[in-house]
Protein backbone atom coordinates (compact mmCIF):
# COMPACT_ATOMS: atom_id res chain seq x y z
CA UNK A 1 69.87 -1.07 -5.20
CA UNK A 2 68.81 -3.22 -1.81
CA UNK A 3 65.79 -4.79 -2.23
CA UNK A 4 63.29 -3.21 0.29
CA UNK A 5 61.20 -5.95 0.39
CA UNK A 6 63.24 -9.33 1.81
CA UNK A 7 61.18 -12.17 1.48
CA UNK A 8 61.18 -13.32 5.44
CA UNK A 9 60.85 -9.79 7.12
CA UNK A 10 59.26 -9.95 10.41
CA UNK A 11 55.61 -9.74 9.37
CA UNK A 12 55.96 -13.38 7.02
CA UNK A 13 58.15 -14.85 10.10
CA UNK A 14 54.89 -14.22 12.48
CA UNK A 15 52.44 -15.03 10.20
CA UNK A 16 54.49 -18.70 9.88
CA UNK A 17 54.91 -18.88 13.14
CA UNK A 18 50.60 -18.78 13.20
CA UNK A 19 50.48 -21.24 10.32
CA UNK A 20 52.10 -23.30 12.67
CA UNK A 21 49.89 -23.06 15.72
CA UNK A 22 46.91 -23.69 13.23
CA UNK A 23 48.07 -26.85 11.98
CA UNK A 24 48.69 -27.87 15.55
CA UNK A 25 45.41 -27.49 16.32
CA UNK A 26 44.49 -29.30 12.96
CA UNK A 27 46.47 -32.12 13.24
CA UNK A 28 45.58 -32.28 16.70
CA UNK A 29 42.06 -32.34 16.10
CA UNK A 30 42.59 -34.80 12.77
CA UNK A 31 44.66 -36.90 15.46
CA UNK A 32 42.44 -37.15 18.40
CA UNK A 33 38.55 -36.57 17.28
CA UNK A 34 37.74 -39.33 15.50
CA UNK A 35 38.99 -41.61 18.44
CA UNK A 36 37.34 -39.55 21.40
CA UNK A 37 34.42 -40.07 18.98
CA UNK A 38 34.30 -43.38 18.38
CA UNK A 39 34.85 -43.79 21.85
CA UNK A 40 31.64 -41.73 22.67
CA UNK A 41 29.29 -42.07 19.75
CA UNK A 42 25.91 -43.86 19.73
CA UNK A 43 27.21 -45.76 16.66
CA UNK A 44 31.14 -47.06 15.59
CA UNK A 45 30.23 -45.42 11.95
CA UNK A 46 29.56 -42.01 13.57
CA UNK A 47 33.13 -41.87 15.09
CA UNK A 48 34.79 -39.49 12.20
CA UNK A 49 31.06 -36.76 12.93
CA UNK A 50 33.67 -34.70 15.07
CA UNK A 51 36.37 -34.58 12.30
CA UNK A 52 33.25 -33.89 9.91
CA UNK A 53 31.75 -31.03 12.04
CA UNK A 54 35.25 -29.17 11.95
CA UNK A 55 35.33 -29.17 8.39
CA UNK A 56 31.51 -28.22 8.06
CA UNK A 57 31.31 -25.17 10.03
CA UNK A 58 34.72 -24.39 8.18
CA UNK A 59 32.34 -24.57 4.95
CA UNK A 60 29.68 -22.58 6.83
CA UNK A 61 32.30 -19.88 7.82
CA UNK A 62 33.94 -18.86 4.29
CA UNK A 63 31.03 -16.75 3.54
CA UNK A 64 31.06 -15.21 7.41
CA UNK A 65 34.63 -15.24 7.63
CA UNK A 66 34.81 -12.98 3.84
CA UNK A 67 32.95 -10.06 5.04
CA UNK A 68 35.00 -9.98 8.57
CA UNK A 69 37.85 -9.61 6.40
CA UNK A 70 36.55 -7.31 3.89
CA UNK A 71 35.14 -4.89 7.16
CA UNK A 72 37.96 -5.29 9.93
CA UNK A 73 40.79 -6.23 7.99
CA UNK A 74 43.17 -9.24 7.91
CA UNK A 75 44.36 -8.27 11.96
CA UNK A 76 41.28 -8.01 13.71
CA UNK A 77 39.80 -11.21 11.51
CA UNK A 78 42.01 -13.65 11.94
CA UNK A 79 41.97 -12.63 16.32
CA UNK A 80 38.37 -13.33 15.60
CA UNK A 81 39.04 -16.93 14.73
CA UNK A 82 42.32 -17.22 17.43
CA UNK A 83 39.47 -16.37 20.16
CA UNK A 84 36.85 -18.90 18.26
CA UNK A 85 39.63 -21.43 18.80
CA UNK A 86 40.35 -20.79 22.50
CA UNK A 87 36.85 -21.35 23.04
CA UNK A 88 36.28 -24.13 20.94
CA UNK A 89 39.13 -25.87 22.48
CA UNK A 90 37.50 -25.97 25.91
CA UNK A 91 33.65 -26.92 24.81
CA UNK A 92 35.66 -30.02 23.50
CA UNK A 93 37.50 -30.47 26.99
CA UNK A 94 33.61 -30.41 28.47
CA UNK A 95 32.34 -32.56 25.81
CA UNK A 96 34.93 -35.00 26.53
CA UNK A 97 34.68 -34.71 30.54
CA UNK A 98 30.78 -34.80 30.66
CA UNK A 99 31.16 -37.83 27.60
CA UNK A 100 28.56 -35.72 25.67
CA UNK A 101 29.15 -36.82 21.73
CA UNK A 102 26.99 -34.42 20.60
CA UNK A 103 28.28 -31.14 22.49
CA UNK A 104 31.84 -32.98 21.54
CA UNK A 105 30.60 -32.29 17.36
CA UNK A 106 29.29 -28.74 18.41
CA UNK A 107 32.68 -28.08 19.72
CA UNK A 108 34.15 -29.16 16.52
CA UNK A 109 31.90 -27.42 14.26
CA UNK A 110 32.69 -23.95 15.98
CA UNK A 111 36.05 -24.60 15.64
CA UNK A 112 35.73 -24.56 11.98
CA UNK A 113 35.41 -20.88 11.84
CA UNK A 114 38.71 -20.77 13.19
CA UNK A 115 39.85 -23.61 10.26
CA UNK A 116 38.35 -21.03 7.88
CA UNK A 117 40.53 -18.22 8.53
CA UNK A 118 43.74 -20.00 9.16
CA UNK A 119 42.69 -21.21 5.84
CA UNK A 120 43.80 -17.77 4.32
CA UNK A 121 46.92 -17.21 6.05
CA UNK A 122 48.17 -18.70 2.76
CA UNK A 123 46.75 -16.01 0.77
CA UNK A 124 47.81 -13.21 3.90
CA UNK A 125 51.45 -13.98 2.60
CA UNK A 126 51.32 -13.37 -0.54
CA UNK A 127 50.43 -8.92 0.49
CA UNK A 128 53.09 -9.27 2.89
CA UNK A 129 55.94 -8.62 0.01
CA UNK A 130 56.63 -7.82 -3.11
CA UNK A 131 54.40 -9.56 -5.99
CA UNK A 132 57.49 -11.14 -7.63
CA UNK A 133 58.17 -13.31 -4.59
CA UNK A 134 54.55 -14.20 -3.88
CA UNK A 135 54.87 -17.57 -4.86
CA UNK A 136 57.76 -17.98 -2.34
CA UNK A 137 55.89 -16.48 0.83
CA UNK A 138 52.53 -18.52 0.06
CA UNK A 139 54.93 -21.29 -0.25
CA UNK A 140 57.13 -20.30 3.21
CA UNK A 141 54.22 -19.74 5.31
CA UNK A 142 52.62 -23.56 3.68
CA UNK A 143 55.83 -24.49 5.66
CA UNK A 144 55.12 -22.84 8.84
CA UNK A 145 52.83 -26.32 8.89
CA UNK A 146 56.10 -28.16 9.77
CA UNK A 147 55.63 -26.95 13.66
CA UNK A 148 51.97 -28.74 13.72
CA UNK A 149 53.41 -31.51 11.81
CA UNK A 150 56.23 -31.59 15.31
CA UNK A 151 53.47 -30.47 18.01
CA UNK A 152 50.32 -32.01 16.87
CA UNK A 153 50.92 -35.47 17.11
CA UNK A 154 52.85 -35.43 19.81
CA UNK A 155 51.08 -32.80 22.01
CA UNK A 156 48.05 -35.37 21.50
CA UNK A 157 50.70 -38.29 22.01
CA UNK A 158 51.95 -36.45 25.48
CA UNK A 159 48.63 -35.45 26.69
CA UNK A 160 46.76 -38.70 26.05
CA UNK A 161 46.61 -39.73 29.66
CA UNK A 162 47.75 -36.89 32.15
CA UNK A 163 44.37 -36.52 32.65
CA UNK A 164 41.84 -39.40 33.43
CA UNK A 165 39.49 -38.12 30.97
CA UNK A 166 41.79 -39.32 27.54
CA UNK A 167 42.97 -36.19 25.73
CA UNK A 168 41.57 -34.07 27.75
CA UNK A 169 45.29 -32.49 28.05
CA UNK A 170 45.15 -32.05 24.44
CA UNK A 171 42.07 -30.01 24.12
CA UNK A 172 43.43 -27.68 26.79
CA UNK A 173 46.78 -27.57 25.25
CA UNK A 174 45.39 -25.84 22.33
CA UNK A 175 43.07 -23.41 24.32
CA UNK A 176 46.38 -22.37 25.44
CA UNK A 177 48.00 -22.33 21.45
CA UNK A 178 45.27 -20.09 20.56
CA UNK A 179 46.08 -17.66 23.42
CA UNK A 180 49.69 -17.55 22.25
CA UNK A 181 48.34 -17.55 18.80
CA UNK A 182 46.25 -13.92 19.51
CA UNK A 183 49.12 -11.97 21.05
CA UNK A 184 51.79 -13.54 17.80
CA UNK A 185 48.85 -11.89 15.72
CA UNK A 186 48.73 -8.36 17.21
CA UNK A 187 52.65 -7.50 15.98
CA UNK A 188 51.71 -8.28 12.67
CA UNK A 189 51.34 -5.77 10.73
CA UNK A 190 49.13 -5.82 7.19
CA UNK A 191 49.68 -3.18 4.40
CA UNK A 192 46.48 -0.83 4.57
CA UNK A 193 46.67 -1.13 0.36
CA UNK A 194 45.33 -4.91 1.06
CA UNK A 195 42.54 -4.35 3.05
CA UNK A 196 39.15 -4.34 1.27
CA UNK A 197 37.43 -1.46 2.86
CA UNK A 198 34.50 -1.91 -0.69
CA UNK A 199 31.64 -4.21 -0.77
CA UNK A 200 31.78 -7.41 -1.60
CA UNK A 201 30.14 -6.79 -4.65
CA UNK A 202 33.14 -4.70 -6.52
CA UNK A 203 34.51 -6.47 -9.51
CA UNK A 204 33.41 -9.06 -11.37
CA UNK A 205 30.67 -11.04 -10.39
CA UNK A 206 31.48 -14.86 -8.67
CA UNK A 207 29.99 -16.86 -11.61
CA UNK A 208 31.81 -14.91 -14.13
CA UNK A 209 35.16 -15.38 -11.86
CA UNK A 210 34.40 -19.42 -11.51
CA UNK A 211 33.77 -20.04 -15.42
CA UNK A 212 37.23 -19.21 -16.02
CA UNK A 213 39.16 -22.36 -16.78
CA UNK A 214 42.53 -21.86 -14.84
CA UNK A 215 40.11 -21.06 -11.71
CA UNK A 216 37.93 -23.66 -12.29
CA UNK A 217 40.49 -26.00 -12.60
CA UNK A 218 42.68 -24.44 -9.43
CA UNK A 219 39.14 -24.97 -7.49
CA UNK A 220 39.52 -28.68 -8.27
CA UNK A 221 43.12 -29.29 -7.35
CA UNK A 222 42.45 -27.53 -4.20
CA UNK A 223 39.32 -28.95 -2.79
CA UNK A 224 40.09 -32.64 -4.35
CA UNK A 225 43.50 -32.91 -3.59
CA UNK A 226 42.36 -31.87 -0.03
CA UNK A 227 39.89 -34.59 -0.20
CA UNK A 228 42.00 -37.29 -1.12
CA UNK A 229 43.66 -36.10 1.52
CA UNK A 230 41.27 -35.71 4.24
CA UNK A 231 40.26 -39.25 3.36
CA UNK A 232 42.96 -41.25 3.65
CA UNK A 233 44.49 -38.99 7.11
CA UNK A 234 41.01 -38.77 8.82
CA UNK A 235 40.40 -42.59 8.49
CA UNK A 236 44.36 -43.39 9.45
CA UNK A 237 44.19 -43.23 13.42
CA UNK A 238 41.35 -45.39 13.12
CA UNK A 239 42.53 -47.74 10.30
CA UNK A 240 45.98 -48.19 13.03
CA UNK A 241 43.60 -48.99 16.02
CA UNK A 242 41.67 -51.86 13.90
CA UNK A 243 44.72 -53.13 12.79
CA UNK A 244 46.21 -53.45 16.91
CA UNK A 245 49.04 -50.63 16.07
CA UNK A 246 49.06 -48.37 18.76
CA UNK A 247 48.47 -44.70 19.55
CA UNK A 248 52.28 -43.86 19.70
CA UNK A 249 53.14 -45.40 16.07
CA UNK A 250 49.79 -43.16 15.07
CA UNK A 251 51.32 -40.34 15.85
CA UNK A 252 54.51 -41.31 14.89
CA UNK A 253 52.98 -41.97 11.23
CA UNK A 254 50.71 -38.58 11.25
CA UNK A 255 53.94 -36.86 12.74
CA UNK A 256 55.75 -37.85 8.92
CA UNK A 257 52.79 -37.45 7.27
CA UNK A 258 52.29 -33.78 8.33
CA UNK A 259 56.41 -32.87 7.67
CA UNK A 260 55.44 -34.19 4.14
CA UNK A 261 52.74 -31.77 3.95
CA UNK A 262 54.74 -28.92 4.51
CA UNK A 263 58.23 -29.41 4.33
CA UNK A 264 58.35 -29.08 0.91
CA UNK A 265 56.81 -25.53 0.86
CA UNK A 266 60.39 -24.42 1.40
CA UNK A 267 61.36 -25.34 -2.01
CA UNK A 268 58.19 -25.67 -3.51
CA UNK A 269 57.58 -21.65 -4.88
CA UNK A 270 60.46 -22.04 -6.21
CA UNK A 271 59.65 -24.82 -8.51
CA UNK A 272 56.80 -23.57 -9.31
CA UNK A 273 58.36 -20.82 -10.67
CA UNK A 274 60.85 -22.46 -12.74
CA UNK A 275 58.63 -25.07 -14.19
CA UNK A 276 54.78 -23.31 -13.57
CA UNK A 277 51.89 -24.24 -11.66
CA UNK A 278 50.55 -26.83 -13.66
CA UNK A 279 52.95 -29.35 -13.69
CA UNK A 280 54.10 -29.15 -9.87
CA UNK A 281 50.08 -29.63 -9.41
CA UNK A 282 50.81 -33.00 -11.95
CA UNK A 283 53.37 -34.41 -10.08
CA UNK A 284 51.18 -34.17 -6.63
CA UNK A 285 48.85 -36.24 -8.48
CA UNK A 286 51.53 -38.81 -9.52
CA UNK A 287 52.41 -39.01 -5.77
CA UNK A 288 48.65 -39.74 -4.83
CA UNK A 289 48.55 -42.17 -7.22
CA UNK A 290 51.91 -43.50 -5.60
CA UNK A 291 50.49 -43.34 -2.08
CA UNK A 292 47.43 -45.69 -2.92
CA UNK A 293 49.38 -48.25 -4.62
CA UNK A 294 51.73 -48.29 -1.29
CA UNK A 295 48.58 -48.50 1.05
CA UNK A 296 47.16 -51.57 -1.06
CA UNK A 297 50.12 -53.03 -0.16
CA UNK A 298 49.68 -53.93 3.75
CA UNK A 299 48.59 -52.64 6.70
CA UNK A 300 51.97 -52.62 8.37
CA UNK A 301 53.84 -49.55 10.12
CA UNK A 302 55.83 -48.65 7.47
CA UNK A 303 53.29 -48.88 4.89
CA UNK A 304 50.84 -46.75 6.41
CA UNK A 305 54.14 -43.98 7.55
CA UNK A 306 55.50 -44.40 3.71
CA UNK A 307 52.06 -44.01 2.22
CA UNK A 308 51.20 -41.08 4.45
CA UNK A 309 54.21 -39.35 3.61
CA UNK A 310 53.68 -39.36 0.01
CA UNK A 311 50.42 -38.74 0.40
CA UNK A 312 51.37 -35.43 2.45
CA UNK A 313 54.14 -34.14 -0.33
CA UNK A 314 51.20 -34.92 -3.37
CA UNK A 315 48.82 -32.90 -1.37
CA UNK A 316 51.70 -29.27 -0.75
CA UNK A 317 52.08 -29.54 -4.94
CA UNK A 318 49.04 -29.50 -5.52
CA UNK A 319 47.50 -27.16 -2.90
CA UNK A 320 50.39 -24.87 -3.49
CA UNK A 321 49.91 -24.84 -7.48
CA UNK A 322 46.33 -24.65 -7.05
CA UNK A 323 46.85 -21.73 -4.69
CA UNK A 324 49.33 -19.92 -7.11
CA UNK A 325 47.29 -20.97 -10.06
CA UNK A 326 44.00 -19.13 -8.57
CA UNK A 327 45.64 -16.01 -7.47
CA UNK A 328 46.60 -15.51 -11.43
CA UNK A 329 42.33 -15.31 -12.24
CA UNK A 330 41.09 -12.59 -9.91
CA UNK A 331 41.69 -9.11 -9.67
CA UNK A 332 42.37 -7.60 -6.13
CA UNK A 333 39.13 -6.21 -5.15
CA UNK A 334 38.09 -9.41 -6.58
CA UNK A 335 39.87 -11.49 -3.63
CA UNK A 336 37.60 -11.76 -0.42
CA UNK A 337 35.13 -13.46 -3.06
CA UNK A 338 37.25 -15.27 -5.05
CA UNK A 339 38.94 -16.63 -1.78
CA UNK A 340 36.02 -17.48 0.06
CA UNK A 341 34.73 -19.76 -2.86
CA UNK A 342 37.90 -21.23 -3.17
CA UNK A 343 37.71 -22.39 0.78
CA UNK A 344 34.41 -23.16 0.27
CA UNK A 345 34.44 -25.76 -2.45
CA UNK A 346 37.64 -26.97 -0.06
CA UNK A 347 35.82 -27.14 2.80
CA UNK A 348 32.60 -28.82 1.54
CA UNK A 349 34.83 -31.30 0.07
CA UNK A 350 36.64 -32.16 3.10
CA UNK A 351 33.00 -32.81 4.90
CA UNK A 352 31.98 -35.37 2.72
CA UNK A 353 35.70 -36.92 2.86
CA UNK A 354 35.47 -36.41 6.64
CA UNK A 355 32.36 -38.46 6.79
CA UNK A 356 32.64 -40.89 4.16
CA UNK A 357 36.30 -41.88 5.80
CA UNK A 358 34.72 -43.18 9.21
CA UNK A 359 31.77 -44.76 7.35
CA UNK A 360 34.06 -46.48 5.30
CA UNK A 361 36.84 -47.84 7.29
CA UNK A 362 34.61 -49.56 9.72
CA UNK A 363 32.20 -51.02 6.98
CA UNK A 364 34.53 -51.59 4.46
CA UNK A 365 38.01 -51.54 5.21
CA UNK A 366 41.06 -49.24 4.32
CA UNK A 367 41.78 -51.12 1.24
CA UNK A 368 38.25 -50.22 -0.32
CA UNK A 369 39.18 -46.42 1.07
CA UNK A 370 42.03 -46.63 -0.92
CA UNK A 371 40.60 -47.68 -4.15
CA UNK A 372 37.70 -45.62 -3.94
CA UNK A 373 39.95 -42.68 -3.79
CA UNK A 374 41.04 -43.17 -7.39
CA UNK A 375 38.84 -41.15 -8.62
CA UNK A 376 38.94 -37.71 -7.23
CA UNK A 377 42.85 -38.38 -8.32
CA UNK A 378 41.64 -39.21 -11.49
CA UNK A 379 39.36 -36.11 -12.09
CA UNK A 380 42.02 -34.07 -11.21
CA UNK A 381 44.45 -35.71 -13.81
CA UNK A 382 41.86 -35.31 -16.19
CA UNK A 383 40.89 -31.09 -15.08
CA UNK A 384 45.16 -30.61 -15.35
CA UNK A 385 45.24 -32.22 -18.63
CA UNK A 386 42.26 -30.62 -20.17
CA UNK A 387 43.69 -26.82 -19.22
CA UNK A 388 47.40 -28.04 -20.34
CA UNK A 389 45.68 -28.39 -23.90
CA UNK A 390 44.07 -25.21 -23.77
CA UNK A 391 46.89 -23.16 -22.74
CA UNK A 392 50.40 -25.33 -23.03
CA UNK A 393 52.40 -22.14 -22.42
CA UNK A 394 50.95 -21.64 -18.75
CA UNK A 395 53.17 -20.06 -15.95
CA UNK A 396 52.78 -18.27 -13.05
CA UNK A 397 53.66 -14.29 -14.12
């Protein structure tokens, strides 16, 4: 019998094609912020605010985002945040004209409710085919990153001085990418048997979903292998600057990092499924431990491009096993909650990563960054081995 239910039919293609305008306008963001802020900020330790204030009205959002999603629907939501985005894009381009830091963190910070929808895209794919190839579709539209990884750095690389204003280009460019962004959005269509028209309150309660120990521990793969992450990239265009490198061999270096992000979410569903969730989210720790012991190394172009490339291929394992691994603890009117708090804990993370990256690269250096990231990598180590005792027979179903 055919199977009615191909894994890239034309609803996963367009939702990939929007996982790759979001990540332009993260990586874009990621690229550009912290140096339009350092450039603008009272204070050289302030410079990374903007790249905090994305990731803290992210944080603010879940909750906000969740109900839009539960009471509109996945369509009408995630316009909601391709609008936010336009917006956002252009009270940056001000902020950076009028050289206002402050309305330049604003900008940034509204933004973030646009960060906290794209943020479910991943679970969006998952309802857009059958549940046996779930795995593959979160991991396919992960991949859909690989256009950001192509367009970020080099729309902010292209744009950087078309304008006399630096970057201005860039902020309008992705005014424009959330345009496109809207009308890619409107032919997709979502299965009416996913949308959540119940309260918020159906199922379990959230405590009772947290205290379970595979999503417990998926919460901590997530949000700290996103923070090891968000570290090390947020503090990288600034780390290159210090060290003379130029703007061009930044993006070159965030351009590789980004492809090693999400180019292996075309193969990495399927791994999970052959070997389970828990020890694809292992080896992503192996490969941040990798990536620090590179960094310590030098501060040389290839050390910071080979570093950042491992550090983008840990982070896909174990965001895409974490991912996988929570979707296996809730039940489906359980989701908007149980995906919110997910993006939450993410979020938050990312805040404090955001800000402690800028505070410590120009106080301390990037060889104290590095070190001091050993230990989210080692709590995680320590949350994967702990459930691997309590259940050694784990796989995704």
């Amino acid at each position: 019998m055919p199977n009615r239910h191909p894994l890239l039919n034309k609803n996963l293609v367009l939702l990939i094609i929007c996982q790759g305008l979001f990540l332009t306008n993260n990586v874009t963001f990621i690229a550009i912020n912290g140096l339009v802020g350092l450039s603008l900020s009272p204070s050289s330790w302030m410079a990374t605010l903007p790249v905090m204030g994305y990731v803290v009205g992210a944080a603010f959002s879940t909750s906000i985002v969740a109900k839009t999603q539960n009471y509109f629907g996945r369509k009408i939501s995630f316009q909601l945040g391709l609008l936010v985005a336009v917006l956002s894009a252009l009270l940056c381009a001000y902020a950076a004209i009028s050289k206002n830091f402050w309305l330049l963190v604003l900008g940034t910070f509204i933004a973030g409710y646009y960060s906290a929808n794209g943020q479910l895209y991943r679970f969006a794919a998952a309802e857009l085919t059958v549940a046996s190839q779930r795995d593959k579709a979160v991991s396919w539209v992960l991949a859909g990153g690989i256009l950001g990884a192509v367009i970020g750095p080099n729309l902010a690389s292209w744009t950087q001085n078309i304008f006399e204003t630096a970057f201005l280009g860039a902020y309008i460019s992705l005014s424009i990418a959330g345009v496109i962004g809207i009308g890619v959005m409107q032919f997709i269509h979502f299965p009416d048997e996913f949308k959540t028209h119940h309260s918020l309150g159906a199922g379990r309660d959230l405590k009772t979903i947290l205290q379970q120990p595979v999503f417990l521990v998926a919460v901590i793969g997530a949000s700290l292998g996103y923070g090891v992450m968000n570290l090390l990239m947020a503090a990288t265009p600034l780390a290159m600057q210090i060290c003379g490198l130029p703007f061009s061999d930044t993006a070159l270096v965030l351009e590789w990092h980004v492809i090693g992000m999400f180019a292996p979410g075309f193969f990495t569903g399927s791994l999970i499924q052959r070997f389970g969730a828990l020890k694809i989210m292992g080896a992503g720790v192996a490969l941040n431990f990798l990536c620090i012991v590179i960094a310590l190394t030098g501060v040389n172009l290839h050390q910071f491009l080979i570093a950042l490339f491992v550090l983008g291929v840990g982070w896909n394992f174990l965001f895409t096993g974490s991912t996988t691994l929570a979707m296996t603890a809730y039940k489906p009117e359980e989701k908007d909650k149980a995906q919110a708090a997910i993006n939450f804990f993410v979020f938050g993370t990312m805040a404090f990563t955001s800000f402690g990256s800028g505070a410590l690269i120009t106080s301390q250096g990037w060889n104290i960054l590095n070190l001091g990231s050993l230990l989210p990598v080692l709590i995680t180590a320590a949350a994967l081995l702990w459930l691997s005792t309590q259940n050694k027979n784990i796989r995704t179903p």
